[in-house]
PDB file of N, CA and C in Angstrom:
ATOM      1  N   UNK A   1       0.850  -1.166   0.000  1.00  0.00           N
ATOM      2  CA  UNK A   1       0.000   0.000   0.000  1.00  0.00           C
ATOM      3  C   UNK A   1       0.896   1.229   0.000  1.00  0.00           C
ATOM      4  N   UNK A   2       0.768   1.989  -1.096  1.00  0.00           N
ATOM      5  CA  UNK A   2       1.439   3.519  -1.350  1.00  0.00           C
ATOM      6  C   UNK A   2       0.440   4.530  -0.062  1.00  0.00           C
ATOM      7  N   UNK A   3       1.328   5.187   0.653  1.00  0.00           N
ATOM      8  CA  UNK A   3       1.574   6.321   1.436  1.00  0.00           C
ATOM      9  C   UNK A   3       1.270   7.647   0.572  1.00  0.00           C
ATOM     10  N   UNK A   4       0.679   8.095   0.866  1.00  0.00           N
ATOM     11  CA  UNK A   4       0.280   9.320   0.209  1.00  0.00           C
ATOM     12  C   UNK A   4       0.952  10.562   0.897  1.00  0.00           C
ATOM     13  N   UNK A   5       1.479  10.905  -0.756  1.00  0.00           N
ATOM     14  CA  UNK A   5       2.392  12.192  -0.764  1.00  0.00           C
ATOM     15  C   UNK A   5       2.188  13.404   0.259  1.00  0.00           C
ATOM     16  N   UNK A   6       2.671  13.460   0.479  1.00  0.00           N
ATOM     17  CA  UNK A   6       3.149  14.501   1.682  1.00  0.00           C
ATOM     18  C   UNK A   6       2.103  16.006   0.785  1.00  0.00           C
ATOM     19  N   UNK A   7       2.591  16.122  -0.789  1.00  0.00           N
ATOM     20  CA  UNK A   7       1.616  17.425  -1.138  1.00  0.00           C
ATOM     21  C   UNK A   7       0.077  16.735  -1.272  1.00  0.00           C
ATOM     22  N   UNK A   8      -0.332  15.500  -1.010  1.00  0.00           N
ATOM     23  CA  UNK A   8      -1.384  14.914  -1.429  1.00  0.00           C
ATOM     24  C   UNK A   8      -2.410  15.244   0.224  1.00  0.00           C
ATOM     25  N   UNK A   9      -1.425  15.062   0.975  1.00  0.00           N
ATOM     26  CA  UNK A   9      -2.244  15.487   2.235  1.00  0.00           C
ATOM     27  C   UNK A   9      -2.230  16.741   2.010  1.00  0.00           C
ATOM     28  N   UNK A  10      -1.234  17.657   2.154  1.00  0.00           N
ATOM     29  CA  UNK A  10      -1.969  18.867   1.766  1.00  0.00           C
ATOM     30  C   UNK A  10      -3.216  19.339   1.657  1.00  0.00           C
ATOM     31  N   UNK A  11      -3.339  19.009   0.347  1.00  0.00           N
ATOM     32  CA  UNK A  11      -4.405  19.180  -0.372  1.00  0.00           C
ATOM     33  C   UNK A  11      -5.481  18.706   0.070  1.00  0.00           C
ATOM     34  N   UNK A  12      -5.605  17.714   0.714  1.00  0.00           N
ATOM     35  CA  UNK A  12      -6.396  17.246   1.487  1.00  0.00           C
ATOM     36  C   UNK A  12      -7.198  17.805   2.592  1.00  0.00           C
ATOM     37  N   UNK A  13      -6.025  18.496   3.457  1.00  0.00           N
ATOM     38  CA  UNK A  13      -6.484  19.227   4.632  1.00  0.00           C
ATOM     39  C   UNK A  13      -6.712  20.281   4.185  1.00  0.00           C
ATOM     40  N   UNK A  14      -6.239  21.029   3.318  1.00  0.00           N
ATOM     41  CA  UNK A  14      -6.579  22.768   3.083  1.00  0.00           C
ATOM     42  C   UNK A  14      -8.272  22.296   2.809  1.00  0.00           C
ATOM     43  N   UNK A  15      -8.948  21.413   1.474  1.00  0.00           N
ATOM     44  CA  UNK A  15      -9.891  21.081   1.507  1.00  0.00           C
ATOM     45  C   UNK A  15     -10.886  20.827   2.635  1.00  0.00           C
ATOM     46  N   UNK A  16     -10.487  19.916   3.360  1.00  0.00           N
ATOM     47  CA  UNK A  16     -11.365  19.462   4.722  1.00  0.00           C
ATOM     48  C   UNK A  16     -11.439  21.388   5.624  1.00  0.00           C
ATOM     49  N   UNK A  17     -10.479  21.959   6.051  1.00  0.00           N
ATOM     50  CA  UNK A  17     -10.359  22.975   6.262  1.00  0.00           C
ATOM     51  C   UNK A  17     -10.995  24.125   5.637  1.00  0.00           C
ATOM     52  N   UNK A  18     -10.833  23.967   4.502  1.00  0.00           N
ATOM     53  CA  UNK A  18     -12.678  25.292   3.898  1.00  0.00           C
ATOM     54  C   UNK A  18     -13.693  24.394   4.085  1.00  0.00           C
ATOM     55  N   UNK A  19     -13.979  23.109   3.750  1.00  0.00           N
ATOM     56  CA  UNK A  19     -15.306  22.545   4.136  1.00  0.00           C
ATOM     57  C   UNK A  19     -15.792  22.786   5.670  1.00  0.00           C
ATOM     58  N   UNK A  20     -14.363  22.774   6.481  1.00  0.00           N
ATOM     59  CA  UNK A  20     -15.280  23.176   7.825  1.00  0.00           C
ATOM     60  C   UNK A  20     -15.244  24.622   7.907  1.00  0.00           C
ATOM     61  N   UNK A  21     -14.632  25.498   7.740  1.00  0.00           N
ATOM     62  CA  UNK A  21     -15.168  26.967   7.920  1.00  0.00           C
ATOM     63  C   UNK A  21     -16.681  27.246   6.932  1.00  0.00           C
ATOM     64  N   UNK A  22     -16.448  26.644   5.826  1.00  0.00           N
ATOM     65  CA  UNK A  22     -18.148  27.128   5.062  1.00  0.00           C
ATOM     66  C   UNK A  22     -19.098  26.642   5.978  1.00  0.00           C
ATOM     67  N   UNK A  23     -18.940  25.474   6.576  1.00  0.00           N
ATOM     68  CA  UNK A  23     -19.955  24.690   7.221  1.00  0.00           C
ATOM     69  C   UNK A  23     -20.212  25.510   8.967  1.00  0.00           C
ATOM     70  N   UNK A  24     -19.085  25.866   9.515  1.00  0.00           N
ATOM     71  CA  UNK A  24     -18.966  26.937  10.334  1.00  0.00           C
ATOM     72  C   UNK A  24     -19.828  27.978  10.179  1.00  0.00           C
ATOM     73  N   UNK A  25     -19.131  28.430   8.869  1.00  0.00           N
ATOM     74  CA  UNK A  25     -20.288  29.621   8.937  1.00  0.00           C
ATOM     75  C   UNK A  25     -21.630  29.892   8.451  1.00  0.00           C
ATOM     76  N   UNK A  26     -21.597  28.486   7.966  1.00  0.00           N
ATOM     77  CA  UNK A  26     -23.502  28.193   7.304  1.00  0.00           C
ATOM     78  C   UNK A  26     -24.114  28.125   8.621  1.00  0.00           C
ATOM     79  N   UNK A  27     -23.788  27.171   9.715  1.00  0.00           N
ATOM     80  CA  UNK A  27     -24.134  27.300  10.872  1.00  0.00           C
ATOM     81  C   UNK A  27     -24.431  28.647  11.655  1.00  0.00           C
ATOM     82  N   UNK A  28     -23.747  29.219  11.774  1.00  0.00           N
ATOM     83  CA  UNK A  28     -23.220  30.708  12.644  1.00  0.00           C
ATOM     84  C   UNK A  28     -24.305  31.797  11.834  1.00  0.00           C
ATOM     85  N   UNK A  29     -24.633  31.700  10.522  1.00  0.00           N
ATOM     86  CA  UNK A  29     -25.443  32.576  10.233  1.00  0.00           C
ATOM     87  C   UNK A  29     -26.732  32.160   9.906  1.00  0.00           C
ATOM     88  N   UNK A  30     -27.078  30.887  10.634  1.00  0.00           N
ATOM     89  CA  UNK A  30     -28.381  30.570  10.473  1.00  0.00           C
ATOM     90  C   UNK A  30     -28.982  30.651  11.926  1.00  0.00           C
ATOM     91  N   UNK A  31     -27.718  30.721  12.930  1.00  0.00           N
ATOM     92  CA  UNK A  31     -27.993  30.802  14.119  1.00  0.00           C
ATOM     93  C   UNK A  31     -28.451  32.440  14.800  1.00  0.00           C
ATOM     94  N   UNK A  32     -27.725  33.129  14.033  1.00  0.00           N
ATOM     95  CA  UNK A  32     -27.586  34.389  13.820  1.00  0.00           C
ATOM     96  C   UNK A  32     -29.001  34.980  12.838  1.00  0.00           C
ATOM     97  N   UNK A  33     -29.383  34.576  11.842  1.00  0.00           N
ATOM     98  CA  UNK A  33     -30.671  34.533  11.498  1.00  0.00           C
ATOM     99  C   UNK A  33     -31.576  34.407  12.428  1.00  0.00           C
ATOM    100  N   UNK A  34     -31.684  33.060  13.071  1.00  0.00           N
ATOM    101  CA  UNK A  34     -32.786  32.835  13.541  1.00  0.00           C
ATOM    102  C   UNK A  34     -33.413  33.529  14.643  1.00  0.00           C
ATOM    103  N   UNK A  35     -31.798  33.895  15.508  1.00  0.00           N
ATOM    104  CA  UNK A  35     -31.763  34.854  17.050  1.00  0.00           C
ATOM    105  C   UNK A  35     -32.716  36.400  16.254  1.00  0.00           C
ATOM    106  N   UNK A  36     -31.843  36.901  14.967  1.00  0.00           N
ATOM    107  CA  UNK A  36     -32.467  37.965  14.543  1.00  0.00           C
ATOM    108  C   UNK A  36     -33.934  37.812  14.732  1.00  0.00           C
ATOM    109  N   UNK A  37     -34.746  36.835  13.818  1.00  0.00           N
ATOM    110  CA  UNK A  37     -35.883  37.092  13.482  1.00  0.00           C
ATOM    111  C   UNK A  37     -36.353  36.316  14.442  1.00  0.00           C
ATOM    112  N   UNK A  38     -36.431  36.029  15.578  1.00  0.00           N
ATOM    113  CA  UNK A  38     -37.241  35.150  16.687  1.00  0.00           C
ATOM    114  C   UNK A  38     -37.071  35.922  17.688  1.00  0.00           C
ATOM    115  N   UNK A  39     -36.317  36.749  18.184  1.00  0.00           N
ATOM    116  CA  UNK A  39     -36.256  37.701  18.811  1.00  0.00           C
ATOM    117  C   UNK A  39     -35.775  36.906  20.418  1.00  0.00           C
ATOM    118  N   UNK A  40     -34.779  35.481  20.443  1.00  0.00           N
ATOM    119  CA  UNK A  40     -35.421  34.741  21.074  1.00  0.00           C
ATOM    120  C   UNK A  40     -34.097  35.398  22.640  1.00  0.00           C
ATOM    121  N   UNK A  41     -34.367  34.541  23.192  1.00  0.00           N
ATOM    122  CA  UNK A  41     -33.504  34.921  24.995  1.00  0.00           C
ATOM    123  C   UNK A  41     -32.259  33.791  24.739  1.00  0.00           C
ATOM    124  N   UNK A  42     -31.993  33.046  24.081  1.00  0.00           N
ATOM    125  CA  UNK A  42     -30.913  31.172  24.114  1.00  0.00           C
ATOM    126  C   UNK A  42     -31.604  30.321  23.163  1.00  0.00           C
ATOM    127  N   UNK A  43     -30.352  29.894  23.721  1.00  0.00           N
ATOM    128  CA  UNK A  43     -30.166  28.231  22.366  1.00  0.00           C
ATOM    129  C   UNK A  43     -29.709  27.108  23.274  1.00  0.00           C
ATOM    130  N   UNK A  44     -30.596  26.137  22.802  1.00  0.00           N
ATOM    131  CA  UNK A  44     -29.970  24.421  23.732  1.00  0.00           C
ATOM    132  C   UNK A  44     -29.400  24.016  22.313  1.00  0.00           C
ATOM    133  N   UNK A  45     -28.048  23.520  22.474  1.00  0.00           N
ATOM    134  CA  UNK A  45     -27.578  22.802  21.303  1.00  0.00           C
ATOM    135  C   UNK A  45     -27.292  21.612  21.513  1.00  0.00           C
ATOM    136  N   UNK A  46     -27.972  20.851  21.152  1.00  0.00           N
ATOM    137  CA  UNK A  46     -28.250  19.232  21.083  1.00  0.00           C
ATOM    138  C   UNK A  46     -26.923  18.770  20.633  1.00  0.00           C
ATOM    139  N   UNK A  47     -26.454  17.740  21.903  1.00  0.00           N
ATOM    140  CA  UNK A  47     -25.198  17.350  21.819  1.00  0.00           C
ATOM    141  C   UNK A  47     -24.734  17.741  21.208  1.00  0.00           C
ATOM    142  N   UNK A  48     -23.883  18.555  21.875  1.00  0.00           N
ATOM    143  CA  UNK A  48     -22.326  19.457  21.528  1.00  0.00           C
ATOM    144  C   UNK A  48     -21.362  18.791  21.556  1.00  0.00           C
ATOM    145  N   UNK A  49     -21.092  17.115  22.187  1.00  0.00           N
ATOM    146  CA  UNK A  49     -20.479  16.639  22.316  1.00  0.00           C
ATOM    147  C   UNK A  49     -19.769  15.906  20.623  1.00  0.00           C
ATOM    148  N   UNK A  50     -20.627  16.171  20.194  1.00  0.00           N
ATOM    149  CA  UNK A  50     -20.666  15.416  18.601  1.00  0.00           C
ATOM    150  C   UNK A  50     -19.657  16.665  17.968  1.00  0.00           C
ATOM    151  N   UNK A  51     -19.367  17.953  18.196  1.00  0.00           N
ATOM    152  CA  UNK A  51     -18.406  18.824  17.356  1.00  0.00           C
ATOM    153  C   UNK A  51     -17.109  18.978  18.425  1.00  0.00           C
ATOM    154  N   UNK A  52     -15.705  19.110  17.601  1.00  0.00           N
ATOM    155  CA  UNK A  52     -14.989  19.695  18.412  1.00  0.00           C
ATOM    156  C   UNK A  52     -15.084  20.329  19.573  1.00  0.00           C
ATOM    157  N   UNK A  53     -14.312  20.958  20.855  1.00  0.00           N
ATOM    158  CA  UNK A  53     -14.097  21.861  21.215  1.00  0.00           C
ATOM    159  C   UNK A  53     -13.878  23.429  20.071  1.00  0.00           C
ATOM    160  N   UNK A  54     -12.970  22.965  19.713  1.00  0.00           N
ATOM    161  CA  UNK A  54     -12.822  24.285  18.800  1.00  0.00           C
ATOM    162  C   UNK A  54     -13.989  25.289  18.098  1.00  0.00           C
ATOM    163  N   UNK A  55     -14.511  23.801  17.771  1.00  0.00           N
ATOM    164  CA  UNK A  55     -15.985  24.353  16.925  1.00  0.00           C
ATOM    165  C   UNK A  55     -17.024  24.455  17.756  1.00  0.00           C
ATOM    166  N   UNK A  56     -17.005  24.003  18.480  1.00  0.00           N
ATOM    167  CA  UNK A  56     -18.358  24.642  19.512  1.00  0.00           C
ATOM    168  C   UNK A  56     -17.756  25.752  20.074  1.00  0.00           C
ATOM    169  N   UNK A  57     -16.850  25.921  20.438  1.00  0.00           N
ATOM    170  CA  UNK A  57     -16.346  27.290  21.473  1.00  0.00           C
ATOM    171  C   UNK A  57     -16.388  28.349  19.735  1.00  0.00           C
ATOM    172  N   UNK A  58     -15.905  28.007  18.654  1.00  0.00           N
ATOM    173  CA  UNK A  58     -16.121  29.259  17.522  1.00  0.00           C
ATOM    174  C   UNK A  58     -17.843  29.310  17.097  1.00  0.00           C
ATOM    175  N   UNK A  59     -18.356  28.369  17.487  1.00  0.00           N
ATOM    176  CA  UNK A  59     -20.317  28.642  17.019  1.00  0.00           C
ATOM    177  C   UNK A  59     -20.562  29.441  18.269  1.00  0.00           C
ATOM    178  N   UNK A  60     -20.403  28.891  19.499  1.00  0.00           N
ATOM    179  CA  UNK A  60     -20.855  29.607  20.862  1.00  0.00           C
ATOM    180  C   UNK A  60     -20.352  31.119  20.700  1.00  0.00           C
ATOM    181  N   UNK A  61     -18.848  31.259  20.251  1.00  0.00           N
ATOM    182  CA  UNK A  61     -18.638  32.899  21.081  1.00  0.00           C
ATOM    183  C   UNK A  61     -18.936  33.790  19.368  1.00  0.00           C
ATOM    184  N   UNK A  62     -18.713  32.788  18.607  1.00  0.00           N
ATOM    185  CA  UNK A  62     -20.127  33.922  17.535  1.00  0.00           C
ATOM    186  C   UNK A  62     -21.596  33.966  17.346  1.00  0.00           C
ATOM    187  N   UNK A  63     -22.045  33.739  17.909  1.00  0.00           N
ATOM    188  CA  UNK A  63     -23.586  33.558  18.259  1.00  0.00           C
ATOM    189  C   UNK A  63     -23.960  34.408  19.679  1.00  0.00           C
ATOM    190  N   UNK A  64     -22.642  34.736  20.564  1.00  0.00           N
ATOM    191  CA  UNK A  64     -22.417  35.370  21.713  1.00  0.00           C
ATOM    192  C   UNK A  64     -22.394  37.008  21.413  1.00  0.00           C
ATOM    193  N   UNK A  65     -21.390  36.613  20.489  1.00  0.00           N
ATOM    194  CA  UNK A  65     -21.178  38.211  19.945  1.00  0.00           C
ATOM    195  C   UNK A  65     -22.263  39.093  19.331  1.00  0.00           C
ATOM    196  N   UNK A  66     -23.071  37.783  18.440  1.00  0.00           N
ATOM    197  CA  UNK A  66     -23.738  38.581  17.524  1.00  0.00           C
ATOM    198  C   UNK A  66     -25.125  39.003  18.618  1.00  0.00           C
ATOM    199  N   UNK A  67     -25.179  38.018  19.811  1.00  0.00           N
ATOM    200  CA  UNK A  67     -26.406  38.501  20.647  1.00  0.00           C
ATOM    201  C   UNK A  67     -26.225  39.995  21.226  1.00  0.00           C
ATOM    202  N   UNK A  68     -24.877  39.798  21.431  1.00  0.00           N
ATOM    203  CA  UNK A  68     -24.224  41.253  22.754  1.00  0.00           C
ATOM    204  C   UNK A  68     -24.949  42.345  21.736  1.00  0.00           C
ATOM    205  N   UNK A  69     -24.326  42.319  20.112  1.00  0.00           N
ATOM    206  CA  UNK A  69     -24.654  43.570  19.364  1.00  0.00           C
ATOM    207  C   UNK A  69     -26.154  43.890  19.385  1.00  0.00           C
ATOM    208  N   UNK A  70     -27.038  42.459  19.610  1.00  0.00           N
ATOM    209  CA  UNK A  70     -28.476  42.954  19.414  1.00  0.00           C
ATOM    210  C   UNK A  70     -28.492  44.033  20.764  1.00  0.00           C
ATOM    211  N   UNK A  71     -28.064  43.669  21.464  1.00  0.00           N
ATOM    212  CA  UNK A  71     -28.562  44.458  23.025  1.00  0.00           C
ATOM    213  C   UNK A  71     -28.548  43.158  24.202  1.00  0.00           C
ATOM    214  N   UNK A  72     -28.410  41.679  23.755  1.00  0.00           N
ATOM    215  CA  UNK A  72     -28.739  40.934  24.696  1.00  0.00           C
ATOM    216  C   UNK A  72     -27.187  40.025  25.509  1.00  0.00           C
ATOM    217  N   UNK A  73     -26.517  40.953  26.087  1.00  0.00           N
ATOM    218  CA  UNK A  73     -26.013  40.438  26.973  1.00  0.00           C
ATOM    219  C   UNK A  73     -26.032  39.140  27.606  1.00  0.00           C
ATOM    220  N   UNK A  74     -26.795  39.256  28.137  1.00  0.00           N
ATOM    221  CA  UNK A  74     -27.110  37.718  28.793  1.00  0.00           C
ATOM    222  C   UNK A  74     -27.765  36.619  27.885  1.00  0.00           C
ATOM    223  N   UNK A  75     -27.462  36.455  26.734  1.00  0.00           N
ATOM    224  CA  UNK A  75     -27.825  35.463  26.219  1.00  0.00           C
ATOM    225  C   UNK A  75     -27.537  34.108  26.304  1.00  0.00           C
ATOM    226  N   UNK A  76     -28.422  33.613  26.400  1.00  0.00           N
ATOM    227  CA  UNK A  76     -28.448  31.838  27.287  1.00  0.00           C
ATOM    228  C   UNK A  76     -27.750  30.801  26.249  1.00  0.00           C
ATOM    229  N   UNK A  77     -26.839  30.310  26.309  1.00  0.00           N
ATOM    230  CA  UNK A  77     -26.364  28.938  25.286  1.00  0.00           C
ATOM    231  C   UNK A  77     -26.480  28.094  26.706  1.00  0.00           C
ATOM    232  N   UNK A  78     -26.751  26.853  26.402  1.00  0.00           N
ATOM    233  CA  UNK A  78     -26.929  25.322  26.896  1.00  0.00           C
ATOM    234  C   UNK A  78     -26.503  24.576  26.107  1.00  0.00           C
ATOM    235  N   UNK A  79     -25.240  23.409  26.348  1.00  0.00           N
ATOM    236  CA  UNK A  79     -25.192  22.566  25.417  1.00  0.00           C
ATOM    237  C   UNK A  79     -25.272  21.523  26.271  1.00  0.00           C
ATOM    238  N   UNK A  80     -25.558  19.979  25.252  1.00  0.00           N
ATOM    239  CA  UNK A  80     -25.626  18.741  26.162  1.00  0.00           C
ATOM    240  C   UNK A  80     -24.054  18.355  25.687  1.00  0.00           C
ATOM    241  N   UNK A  81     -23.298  17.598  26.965  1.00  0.00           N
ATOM    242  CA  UNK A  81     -22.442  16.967  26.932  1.00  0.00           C
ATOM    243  C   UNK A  81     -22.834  15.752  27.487  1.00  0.00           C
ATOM    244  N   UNK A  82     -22.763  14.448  26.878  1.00  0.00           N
ATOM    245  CA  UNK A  82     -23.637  13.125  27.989  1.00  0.00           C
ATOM    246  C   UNK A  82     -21.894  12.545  27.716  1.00  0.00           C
ATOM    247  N   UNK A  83     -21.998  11.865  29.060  1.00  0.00           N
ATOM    248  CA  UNK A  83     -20.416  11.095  29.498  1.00  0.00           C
ATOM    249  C   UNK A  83     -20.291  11.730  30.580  1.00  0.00           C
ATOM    250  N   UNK A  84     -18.915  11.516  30.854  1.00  0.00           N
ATOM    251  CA  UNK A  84     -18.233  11.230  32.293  1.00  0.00           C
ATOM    252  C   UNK A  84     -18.007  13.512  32.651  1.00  0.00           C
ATOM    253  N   UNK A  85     -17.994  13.217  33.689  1.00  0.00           N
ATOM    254  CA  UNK A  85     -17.845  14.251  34.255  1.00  0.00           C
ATOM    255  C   UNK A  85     -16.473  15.780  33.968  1.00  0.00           C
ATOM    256  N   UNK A  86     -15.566  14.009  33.696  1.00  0.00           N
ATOM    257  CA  UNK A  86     -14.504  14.839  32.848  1.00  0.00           C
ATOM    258  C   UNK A  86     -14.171  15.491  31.079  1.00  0.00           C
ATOM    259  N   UNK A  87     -15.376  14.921  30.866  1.00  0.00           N
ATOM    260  CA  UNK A  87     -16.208  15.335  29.087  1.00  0.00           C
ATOM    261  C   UNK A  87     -16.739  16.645  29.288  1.00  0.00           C
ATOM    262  N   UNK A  88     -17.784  16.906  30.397  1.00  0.00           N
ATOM    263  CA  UNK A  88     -18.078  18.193  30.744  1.00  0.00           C
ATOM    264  C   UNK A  88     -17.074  18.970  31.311  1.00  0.00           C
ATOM    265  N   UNK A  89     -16.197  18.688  32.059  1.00  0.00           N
ATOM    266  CA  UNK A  89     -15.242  19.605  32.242  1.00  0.00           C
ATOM    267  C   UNK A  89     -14.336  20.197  31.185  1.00  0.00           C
ATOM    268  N   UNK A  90     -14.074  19.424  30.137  1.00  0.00           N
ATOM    269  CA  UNK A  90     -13.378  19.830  29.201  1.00  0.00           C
ATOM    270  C   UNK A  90     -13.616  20.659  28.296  1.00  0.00           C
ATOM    271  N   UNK A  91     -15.466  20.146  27.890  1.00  0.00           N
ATOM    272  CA  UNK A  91     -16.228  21.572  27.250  1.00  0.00           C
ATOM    273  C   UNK A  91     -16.174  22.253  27.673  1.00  0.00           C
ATOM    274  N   UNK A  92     -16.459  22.787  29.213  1.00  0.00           N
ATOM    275  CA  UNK A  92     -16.576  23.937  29.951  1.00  0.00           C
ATOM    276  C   UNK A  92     -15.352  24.616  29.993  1.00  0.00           C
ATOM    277  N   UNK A  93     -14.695  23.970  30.585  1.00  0.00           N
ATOM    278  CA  UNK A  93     -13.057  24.569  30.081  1.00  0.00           C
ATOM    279  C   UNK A  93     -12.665  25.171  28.921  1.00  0.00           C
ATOM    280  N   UNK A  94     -12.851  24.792  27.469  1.00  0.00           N
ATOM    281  CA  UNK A  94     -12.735  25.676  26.848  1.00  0.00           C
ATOM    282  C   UNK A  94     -13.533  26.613  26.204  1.00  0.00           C
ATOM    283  N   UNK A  95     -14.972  26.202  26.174  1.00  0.00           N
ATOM    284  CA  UNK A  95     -15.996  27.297  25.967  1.00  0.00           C
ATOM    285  C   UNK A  95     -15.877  28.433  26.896  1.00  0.00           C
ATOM    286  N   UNK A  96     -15.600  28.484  27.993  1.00  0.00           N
ATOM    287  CA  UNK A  96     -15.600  29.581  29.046  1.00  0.00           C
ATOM    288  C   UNK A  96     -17.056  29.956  29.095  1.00  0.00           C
ATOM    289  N   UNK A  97     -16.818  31.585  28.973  1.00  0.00           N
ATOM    290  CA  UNK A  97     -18.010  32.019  29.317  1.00  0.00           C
ATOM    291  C   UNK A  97     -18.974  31.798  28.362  1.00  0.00           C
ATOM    292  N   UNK A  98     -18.942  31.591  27.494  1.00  0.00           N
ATOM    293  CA  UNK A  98     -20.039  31.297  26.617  1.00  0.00           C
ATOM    294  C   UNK A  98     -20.514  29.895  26.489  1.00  0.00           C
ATOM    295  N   UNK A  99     -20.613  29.460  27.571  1.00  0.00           N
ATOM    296  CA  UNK A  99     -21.712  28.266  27.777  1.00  0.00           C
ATOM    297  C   UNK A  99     -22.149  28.304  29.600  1.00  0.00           C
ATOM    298  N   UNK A 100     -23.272  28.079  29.764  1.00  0.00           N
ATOM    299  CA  UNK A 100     -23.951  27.984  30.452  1.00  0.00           C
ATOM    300  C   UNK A 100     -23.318  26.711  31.185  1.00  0.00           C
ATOM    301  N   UNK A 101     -23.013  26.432  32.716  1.00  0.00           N
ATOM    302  CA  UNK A 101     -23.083  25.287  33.194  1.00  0.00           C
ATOM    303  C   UNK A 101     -23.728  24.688  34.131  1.00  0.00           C
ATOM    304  N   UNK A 102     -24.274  23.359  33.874  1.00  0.00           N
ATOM    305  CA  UNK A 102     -25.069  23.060  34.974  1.00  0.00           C
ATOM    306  C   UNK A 102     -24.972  21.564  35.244  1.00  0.00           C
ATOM    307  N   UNK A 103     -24.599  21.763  36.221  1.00  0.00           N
ATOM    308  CA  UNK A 103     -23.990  20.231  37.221  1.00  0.00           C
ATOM    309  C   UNK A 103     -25.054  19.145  36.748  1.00  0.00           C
ATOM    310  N   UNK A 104     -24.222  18.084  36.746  1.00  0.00           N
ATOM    311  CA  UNK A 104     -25.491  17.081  36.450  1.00  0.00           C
ATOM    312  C   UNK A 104     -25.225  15.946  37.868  1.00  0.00           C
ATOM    313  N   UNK A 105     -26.123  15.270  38.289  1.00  0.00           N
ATOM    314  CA  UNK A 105     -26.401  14.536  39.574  1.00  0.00           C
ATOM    315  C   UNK A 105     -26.888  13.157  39.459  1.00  0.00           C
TER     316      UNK A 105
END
């Protein structure tokens, strides 16, 4: 089995890499849509556990931002993390302030 060229990955990742920023931001401005025209207070995002850190902490703190500009400060994100305690710590950890946390029992 041939190993693929070093410029073959490349190409590969720059690809995968705009597929996830378009997909990023198809997300981010539908979220951003919807806050516009619903006028709403938060968002529960159904297992968050299923995207990166990276990418949930870049959907959360632009969906954060775009609330602050409406006027809404306190805008509510909830995400589900299901697993071990240390799964939620890790989201929380890097989402920071832009996720809501709430102990589970």
């Amino acid at each position: 089995m041939n190993a693929a060229s070093p410029m073959a990955e490349a190409c590969v990742s720059k690809t995968s890499r705009r597929q996830l920023v378009r997909s990023r931001n198809a997300s981010v401005g539908a979220g951003n849509r919807f806050l516009n025209e619903c006028n709403c207070d938060g968002f529960r995002i159904d297992t968050l556990k299923h995207v990166s850190e990276e990418q949930g902490r870049n959907f959360c703190g632009s969906i954060k931002e775009f609330a602050e500009n409406l006027g809404k400060a306190d805008f509510f994100l909830v995400g589900e993390v299901a697993g071990s305690d240390d799964d939620a710590r890790r989201y929380r950890d890097v989402l920071g302030r832009n996720l809501k946390n709430f102990a589970h029992g």
